[in-house]
PDB file of N, CA and C in Angstrom:
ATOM      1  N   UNK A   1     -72.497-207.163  36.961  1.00  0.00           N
ATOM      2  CA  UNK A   1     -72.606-207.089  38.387  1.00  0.00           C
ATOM      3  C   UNK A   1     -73.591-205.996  38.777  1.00  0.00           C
ATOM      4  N   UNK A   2     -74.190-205.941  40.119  1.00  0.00           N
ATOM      5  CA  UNK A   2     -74.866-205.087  40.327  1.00  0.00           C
ATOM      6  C   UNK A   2     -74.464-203.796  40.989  1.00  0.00           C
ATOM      7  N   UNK A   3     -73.227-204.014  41.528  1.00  0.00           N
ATOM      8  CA  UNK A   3     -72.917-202.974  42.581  1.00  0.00           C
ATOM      9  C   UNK A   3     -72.362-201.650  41.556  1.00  0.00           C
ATOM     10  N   UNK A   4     -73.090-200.128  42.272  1.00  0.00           N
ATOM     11  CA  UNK A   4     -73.046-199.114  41.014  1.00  0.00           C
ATOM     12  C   UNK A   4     -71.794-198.782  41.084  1.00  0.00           C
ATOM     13  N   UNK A   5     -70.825-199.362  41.361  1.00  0.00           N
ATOM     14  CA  UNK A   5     -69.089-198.995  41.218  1.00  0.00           C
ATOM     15  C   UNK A   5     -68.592-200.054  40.180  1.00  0.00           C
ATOM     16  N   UNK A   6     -69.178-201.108  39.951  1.00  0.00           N
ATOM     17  CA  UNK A   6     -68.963-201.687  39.160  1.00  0.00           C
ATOM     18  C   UNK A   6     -69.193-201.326  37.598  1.00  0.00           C
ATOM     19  N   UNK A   7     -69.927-200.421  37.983  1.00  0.00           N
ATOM     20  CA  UNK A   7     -70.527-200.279  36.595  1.00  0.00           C
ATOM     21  C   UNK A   7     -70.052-199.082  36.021  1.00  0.00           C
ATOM     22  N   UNK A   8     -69.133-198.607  36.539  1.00  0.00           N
ATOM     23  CA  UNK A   8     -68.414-197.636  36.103  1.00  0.00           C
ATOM     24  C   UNK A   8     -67.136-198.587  35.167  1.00  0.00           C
ATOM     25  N   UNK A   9     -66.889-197.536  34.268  1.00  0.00           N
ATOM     26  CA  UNK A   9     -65.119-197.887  33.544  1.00  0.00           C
ATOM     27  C   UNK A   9     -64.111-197.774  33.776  1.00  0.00           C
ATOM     28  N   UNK A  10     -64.309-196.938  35.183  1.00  0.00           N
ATOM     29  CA  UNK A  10     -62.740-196.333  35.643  1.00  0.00           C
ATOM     30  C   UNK A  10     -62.334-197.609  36.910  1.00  0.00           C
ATOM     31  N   UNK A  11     -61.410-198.716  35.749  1.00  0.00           N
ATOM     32  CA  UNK A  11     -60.666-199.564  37.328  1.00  0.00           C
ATOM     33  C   UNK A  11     -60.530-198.235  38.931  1.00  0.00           C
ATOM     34  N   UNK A  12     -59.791-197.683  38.743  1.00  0.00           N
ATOM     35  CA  UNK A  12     -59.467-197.276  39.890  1.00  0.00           C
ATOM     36  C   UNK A  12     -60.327-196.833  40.923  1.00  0.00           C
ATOM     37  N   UNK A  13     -61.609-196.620  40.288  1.00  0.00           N
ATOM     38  CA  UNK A  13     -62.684-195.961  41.223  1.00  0.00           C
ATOM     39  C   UNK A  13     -63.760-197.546  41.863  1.00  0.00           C
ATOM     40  N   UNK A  14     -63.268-198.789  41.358  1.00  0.00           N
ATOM     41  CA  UNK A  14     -63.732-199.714  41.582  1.00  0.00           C
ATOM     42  C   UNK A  14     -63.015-200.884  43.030  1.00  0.00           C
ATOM     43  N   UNK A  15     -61.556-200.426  42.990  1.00  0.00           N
ATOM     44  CA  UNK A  15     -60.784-201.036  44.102  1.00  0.00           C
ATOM     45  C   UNK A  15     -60.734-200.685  45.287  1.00  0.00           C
ATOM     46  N   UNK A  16     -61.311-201.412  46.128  1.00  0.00           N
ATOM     47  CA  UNK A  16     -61.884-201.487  47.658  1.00  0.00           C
ATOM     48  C   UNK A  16     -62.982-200.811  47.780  1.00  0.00           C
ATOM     49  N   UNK A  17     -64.277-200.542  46.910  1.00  0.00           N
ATOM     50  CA  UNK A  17     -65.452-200.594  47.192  1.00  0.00           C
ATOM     51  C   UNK A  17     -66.526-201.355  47.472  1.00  0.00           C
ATOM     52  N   UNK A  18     -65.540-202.362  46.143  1.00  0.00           N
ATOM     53  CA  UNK A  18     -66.945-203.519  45.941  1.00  0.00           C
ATOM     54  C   UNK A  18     -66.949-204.774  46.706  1.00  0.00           C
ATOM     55  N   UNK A  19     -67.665-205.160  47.624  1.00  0.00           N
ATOM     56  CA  UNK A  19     -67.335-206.429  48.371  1.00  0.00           C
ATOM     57  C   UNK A  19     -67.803-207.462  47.908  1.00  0.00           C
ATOM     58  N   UNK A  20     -68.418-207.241  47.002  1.00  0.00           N
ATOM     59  CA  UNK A  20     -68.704-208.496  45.949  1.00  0.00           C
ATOM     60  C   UNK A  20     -68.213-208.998  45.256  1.00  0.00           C
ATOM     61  N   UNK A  21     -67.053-208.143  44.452  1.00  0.00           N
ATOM     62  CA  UNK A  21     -65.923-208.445  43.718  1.00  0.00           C
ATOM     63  C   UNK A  21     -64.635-209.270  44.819  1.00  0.00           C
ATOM     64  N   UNK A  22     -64.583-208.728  46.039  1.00  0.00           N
ATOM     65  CA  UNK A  22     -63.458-208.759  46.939  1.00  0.00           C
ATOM     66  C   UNK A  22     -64.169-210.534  47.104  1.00  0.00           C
ATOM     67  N   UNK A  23     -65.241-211.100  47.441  1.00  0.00           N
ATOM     68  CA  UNK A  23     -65.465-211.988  47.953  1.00  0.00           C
ATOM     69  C   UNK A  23     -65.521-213.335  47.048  1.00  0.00           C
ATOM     70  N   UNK A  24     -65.423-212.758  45.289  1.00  0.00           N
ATOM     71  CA  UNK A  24     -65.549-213.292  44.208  1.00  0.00           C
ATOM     72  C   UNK A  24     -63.864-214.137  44.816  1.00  0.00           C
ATOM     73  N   UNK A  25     -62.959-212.837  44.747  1.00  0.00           N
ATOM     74  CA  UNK A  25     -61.998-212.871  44.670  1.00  0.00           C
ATOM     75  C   UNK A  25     -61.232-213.756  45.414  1.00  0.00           C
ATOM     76  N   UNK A  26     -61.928-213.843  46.227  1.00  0.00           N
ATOM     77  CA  UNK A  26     -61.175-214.800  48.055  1.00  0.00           C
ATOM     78  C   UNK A  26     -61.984-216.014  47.597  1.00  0.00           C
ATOM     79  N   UNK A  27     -62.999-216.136  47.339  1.00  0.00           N
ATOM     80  CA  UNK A  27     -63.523-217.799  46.656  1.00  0.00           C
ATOM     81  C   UNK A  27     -62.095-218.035  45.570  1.00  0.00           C
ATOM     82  N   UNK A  28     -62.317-217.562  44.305  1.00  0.00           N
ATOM     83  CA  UNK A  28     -61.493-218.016  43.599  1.00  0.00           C
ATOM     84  C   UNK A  28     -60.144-218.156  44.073  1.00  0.00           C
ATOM     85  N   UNK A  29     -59.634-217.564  44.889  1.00  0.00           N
ATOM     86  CA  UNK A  29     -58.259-218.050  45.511  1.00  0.00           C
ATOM     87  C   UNK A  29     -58.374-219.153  46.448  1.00  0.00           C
ATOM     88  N   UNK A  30     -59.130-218.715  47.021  1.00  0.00           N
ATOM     89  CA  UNK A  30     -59.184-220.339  47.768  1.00  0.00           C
ATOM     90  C   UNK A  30     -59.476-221.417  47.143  1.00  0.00           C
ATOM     91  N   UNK A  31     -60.119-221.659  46.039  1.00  0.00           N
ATOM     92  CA  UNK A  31     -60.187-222.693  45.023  1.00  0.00           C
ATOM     93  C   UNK A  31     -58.942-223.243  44.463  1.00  0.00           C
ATOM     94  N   UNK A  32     -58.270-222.074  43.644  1.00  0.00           N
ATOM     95  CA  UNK A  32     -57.557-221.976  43.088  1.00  0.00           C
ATOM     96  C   UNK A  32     -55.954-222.711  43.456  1.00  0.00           C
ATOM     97  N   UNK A  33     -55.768-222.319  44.806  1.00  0.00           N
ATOM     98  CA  UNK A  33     -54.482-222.227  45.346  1.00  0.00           C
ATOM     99  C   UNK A  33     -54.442-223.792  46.007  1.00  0.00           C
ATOM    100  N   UNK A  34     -55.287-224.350  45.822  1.00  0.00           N
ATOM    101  CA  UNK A  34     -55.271-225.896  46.837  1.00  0.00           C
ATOM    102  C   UNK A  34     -55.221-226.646  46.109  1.00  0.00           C
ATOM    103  N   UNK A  35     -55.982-226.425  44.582  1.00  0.00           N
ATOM    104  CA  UNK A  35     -56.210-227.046  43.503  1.00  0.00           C
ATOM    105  C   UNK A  35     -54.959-227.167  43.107  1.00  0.00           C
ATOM    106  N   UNK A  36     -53.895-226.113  42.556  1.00  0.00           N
ATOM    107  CA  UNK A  36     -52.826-226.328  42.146  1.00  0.00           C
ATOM    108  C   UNK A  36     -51.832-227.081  43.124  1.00  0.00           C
ATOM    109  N   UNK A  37     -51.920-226.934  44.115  1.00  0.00           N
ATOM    110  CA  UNK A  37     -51.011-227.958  45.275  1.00  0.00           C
ATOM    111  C   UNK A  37     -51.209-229.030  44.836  1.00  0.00           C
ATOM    112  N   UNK A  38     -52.365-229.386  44.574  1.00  0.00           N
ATOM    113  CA  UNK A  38     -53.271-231.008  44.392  1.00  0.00           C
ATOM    114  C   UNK A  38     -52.592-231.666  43.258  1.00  0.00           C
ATOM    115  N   UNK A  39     -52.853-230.676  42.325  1.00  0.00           N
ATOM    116  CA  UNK A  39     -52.458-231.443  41.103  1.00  0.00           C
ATOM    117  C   UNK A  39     -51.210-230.841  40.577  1.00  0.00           C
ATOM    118  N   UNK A  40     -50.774-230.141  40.497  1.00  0.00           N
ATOM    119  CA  UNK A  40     -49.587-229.584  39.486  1.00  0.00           C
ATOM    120  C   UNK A  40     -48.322-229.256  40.474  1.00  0.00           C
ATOM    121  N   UNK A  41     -48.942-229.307  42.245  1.00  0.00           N
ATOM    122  CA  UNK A  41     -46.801-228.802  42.532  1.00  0.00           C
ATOM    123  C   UNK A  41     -45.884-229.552  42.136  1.00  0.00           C
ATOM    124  N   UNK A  42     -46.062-231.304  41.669  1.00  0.00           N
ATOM    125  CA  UNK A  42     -44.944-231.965  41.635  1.00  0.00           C
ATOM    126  C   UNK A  42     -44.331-231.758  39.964  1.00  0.00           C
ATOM    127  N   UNK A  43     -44.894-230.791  39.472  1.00  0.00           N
ATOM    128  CA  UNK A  43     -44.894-230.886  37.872  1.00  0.00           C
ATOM    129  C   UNK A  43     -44.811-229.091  37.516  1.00  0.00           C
ATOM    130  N   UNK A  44     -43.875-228.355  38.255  1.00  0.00           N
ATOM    131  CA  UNK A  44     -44.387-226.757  38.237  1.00  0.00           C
ATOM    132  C   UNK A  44     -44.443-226.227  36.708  1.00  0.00           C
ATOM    133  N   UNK A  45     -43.423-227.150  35.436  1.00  0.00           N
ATOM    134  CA  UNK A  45     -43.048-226.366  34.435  1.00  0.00           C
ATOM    135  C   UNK A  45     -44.123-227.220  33.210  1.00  0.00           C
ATOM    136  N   UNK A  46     -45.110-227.455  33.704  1.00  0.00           N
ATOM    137  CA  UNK A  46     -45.789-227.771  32.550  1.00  0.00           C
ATOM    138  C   UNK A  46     -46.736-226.670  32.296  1.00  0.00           C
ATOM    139  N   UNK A  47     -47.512-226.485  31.254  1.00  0.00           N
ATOM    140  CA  UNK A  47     -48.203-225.177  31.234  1.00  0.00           C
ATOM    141  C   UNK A  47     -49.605-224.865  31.765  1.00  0.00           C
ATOM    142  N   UNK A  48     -50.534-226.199  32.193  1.00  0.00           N
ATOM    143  CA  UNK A  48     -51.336-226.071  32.857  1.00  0.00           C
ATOM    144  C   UNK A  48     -51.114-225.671  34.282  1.00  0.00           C
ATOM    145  N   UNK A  49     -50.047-225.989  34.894  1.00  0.00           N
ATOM    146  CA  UNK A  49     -49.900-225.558  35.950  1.00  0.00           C
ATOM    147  C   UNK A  49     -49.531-224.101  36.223  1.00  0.00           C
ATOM    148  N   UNK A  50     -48.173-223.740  34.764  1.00  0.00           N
ATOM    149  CA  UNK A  50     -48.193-222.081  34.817  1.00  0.00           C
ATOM    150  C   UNK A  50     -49.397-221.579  34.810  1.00  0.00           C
ATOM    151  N   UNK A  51     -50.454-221.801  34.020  1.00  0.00           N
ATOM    152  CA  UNK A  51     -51.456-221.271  33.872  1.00  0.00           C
ATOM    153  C   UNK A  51     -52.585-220.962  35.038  1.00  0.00           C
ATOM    154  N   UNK A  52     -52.527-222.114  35.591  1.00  0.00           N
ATOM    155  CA  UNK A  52     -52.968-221.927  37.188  1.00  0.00           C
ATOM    156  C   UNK A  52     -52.218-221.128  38.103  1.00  0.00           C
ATOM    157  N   UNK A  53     -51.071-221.159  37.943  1.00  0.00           N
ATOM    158  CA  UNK A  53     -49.976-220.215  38.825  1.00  0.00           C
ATOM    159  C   UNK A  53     -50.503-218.974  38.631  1.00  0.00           C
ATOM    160  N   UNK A  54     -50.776-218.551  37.284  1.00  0.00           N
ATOM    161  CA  UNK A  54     -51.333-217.029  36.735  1.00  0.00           C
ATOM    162  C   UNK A  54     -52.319-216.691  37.277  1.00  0.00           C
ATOM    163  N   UNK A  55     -52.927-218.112  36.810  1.00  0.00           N
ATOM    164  CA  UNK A  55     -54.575-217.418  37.352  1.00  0.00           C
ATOM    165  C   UNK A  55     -54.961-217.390  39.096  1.00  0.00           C
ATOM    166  N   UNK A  56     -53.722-218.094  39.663  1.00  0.00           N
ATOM    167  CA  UNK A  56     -54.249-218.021  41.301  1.00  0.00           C
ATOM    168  C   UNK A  56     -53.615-216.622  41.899  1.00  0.00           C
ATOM    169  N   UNK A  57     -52.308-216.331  40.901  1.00  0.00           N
ATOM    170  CA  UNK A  57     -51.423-215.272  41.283  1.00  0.00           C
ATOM    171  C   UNK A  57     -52.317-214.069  41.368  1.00  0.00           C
ATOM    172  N   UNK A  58     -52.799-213.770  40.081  1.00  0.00           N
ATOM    173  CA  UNK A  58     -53.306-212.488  39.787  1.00  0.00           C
ATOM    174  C   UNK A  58     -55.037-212.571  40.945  1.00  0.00           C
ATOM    175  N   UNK A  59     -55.627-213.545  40.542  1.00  0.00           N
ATOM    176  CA  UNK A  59     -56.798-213.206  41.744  1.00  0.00           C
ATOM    177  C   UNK A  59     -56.327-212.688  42.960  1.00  0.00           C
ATOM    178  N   UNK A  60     -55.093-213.398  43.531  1.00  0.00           N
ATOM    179  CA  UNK A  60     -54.543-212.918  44.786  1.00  0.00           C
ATOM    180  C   UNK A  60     -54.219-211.930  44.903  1.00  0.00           C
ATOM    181  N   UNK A  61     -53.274-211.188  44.003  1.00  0.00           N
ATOM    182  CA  UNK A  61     -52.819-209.729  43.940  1.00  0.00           C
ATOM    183  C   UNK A  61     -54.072-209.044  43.668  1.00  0.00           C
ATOM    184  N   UNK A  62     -55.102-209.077  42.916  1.00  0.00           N
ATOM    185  CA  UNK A  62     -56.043-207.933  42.906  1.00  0.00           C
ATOM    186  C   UNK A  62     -56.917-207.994  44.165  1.00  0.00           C
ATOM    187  N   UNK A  63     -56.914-209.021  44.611  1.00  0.00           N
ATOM    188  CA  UNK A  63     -57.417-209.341  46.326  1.00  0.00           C
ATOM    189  C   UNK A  63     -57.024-208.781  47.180  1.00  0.00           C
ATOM    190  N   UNK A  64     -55.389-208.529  47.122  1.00  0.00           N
ATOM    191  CA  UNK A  64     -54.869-207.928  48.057  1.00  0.00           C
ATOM    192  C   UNK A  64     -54.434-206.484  47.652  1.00  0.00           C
ATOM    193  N   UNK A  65     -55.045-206.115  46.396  1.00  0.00           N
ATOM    194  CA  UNK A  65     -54.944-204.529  46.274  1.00  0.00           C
ATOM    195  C   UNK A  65     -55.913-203.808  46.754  1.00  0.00           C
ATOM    196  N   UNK A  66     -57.361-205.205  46.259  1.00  0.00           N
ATOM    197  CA  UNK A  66     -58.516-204.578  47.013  1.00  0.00           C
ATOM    198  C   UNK A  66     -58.459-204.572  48.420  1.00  0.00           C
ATOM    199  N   UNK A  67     -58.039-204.772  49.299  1.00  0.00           N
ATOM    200  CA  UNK A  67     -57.638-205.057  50.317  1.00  0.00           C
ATOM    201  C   UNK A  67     -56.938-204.073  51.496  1.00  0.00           C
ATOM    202  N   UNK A  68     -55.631-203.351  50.331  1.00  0.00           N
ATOM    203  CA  UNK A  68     -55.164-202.760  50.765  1.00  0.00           C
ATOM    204  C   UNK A  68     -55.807-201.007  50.888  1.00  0.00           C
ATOM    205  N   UNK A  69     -56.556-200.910  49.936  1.00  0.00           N
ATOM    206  CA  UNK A  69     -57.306-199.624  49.803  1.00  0.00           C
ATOM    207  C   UNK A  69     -58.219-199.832  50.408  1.00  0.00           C
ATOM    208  N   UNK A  70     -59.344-200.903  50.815  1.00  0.00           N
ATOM    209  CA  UNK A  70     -60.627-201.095  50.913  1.00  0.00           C
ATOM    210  C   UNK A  70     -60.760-199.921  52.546  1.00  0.00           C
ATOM    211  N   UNK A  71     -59.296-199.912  53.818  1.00  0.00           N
ATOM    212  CA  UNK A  71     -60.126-199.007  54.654  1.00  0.00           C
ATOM    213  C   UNK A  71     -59.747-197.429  54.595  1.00  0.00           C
ATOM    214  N   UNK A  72     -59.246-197.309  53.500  1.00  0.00           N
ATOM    215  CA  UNK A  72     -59.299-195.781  53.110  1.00  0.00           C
ATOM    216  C   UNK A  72     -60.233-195.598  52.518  1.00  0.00           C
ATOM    217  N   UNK A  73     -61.255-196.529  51.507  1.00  0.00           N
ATOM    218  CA  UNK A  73     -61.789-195.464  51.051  1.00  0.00           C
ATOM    219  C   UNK A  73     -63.612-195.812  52.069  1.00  0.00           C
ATOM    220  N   UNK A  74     -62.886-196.754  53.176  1.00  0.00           N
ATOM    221  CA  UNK A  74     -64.195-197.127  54.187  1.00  0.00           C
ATOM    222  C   UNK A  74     -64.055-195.750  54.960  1.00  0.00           C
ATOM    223  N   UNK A  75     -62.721-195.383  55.652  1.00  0.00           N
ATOM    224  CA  UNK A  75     -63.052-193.880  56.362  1.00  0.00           C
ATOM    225  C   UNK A  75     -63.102-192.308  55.359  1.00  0.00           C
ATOM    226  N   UNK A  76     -62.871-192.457  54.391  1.00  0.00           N
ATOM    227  CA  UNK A  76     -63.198-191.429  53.861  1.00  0.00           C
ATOM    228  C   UNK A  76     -64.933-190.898  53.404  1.00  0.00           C
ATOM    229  N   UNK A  77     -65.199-189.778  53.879  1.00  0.00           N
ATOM    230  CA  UNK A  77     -66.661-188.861  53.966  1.00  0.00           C
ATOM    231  C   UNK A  77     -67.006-188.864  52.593  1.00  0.00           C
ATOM    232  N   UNK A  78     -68.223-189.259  52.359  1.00  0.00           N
ATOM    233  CA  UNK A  78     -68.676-189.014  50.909  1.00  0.00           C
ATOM    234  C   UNK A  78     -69.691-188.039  50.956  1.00  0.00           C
ATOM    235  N   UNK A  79     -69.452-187.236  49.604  1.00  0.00           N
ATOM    236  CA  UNK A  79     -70.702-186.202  49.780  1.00  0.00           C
ATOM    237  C   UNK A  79     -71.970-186.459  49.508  1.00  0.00           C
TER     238      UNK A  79
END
């Protein structure tokens, strides 16, 4: 990626900076989450569908972590 927070190693210094990641993030959930309605709600315990469950779950939660930090570290002064 290009953004220079990305390119750091430290997760934590990367959540709610990058809006490129955040927007990655809201595509893939929105993909994700309609897709599995489509095909797998009538079938929840097969493993393609867990697997989609995972993968729509976790985009969402790091979406909404980025999310939740993104306007603290928007009003905080940088030197």
């Amino acid at each position: 990626m290009a953004c220079k927070y990305c390119q750091s190693g430290i997760w934590k210094q990367k959540l709610g900076r990058c809006t490129r990641c955040m927007t990655q993030l809201a595509v893939i959930s929105a993909i994700l989450w309609p897709f599995w309605w489509w095909a797998y709600a009538d079938t929840p315990r097969q493993v393609e569908s867990i697997a989609l469950l995972f993968a729509a779950g976790s985009a969402s939660a790091l979406l909404l972590l980025h999310l939740l930090i993104y306007p603290f570290r928007r009003n905080r002064k940088r030197p």
